[in-house]
Protein backbone atom coordinates (compact mmCIF):
# COMPACT_ATOMS: atom_id res chain seq x y z
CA UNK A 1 0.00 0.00 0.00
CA UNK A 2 1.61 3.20 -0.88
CA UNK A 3 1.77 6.31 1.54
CA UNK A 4 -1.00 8.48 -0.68
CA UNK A 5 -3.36 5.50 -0.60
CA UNK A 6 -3.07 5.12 3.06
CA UNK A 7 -3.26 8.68 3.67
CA UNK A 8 -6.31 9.46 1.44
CA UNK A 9 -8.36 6.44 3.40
CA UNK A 10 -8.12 8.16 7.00
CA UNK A 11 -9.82 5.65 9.19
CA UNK A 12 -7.59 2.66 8.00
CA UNK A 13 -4.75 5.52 8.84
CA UNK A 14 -6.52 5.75 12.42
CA UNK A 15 -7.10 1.99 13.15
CA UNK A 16 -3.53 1.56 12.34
CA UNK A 17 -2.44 4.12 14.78
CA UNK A 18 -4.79 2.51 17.43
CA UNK A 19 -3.23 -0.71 17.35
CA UNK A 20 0.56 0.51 17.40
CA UNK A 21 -0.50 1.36 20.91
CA UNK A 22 0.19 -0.84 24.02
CA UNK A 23 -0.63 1.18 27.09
CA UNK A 24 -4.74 1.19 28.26
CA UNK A 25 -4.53 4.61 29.07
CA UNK A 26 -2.79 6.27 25.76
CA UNK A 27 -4.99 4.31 23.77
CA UNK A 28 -7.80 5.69 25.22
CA UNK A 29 -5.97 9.15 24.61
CA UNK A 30 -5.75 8.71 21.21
CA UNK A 31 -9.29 7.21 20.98
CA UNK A 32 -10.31 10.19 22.17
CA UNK A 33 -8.00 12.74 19.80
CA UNK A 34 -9.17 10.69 16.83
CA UNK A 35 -12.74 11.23 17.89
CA UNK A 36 -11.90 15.27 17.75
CA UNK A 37 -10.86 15.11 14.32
CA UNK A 38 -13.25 13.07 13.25
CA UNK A 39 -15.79 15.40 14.27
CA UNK A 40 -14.00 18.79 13.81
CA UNK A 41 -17.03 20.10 12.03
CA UNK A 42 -17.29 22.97 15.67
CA UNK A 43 -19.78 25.56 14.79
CA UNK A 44 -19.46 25.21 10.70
CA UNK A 45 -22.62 26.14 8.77
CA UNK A 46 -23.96 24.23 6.46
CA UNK A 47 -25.09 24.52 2.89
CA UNK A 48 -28.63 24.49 3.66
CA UNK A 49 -28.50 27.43 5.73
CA UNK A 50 -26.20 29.00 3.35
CA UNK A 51 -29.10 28.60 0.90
CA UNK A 52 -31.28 29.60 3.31
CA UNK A 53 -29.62 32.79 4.21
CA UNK A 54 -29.99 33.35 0.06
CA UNK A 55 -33.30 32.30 -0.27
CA UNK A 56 -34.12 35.44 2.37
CA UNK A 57 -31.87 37.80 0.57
CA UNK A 58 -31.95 37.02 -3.37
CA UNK A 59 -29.65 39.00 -5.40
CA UNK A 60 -26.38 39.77 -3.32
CA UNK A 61 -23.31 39.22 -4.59
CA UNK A 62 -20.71 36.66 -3.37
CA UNK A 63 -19.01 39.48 -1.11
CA UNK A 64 -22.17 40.96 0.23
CA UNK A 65 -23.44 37.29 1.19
CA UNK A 66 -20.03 36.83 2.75
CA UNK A 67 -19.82 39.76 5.10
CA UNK A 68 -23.06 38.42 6.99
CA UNK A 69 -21.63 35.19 7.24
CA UNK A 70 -18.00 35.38 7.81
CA UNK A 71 -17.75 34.70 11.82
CA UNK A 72 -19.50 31.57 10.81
CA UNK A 73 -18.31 30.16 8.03
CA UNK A 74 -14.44 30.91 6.54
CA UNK A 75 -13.72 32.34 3.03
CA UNK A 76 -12.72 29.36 1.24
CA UNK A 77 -15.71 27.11 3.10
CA UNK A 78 -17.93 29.29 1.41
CA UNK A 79 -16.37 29.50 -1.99
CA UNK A 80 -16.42 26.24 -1.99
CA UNK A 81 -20.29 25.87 -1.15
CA UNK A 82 -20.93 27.94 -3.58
CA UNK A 83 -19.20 25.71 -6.03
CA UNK A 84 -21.24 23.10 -4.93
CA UNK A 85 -24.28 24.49 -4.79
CA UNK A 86 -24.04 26.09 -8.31
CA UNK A 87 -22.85 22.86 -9.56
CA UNK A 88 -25.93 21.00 -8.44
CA UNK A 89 -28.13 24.30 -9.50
CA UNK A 90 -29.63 25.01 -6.56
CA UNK A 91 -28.86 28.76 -6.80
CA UNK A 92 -27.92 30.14 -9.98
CA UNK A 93 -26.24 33.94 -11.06
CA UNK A 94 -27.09 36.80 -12.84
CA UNK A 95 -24.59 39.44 -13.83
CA UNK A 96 -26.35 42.88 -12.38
CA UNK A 97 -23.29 45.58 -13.15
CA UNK A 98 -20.70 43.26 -14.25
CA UNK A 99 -20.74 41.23 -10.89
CA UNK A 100 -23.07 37.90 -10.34
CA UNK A 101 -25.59 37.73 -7.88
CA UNK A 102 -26.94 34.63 -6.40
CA UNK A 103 -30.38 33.07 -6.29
CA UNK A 104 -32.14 30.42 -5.23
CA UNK A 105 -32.83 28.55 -7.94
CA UNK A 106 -37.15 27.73 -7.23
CA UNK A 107 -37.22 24.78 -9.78
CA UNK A 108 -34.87 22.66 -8.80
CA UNK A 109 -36.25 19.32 -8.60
């Protein structure tokens, strides 16, 4: 198995680590650390109430949306649901003045 294989399929990566550890109480340690990472989503948003939040306020552009939601979600997060969620058209954009604006897309299936 080569180190990018291994890498890319993280819980075989964690069950390994797991059993390279002989002492009760670090393995419980590390149970618990991989249990953190597994669930590092913290106080993310998620796409739906990104949609949501442009549902309520159709036509903003990208930067507009972003300044409400920036202590929640970071800059690249929400690129990247926006990606997403254009990609499975569930918003689409209009150019208003050269810059696209979002909307909720009300015939998606």
């Amino acid at each position: 198995m080569s180190l990018k294989s291994s890498v890319l399929d993280f819980g075989m990566l964690v069950g390994v680590r797991e059993l390279a550890v002989d002492d009760p109480e670090k393995k419980i340690k590390q149970k618990e650390k991989t249990v953190k990472i597994q669930n590092n989503s913290g106080n993310r948003m998620s796409k739906n109430s990104v949609v949501d939040f442009i549902q309520n306020n159709q036509g903003l552009t990208s930067k507009e949306i972003f300044n409400f939601l920036k202590n929640k979600v970071s800059k690249r997060t929400f690129q990247r649901y926006l990606a997403e969620l254009k990609k499975s058209k569930i918003i689409t954009t209009k150019l208003k003045e050269g810059l696209p604006t979002y909307y909720v897309n009300l015939t998606t299936p």
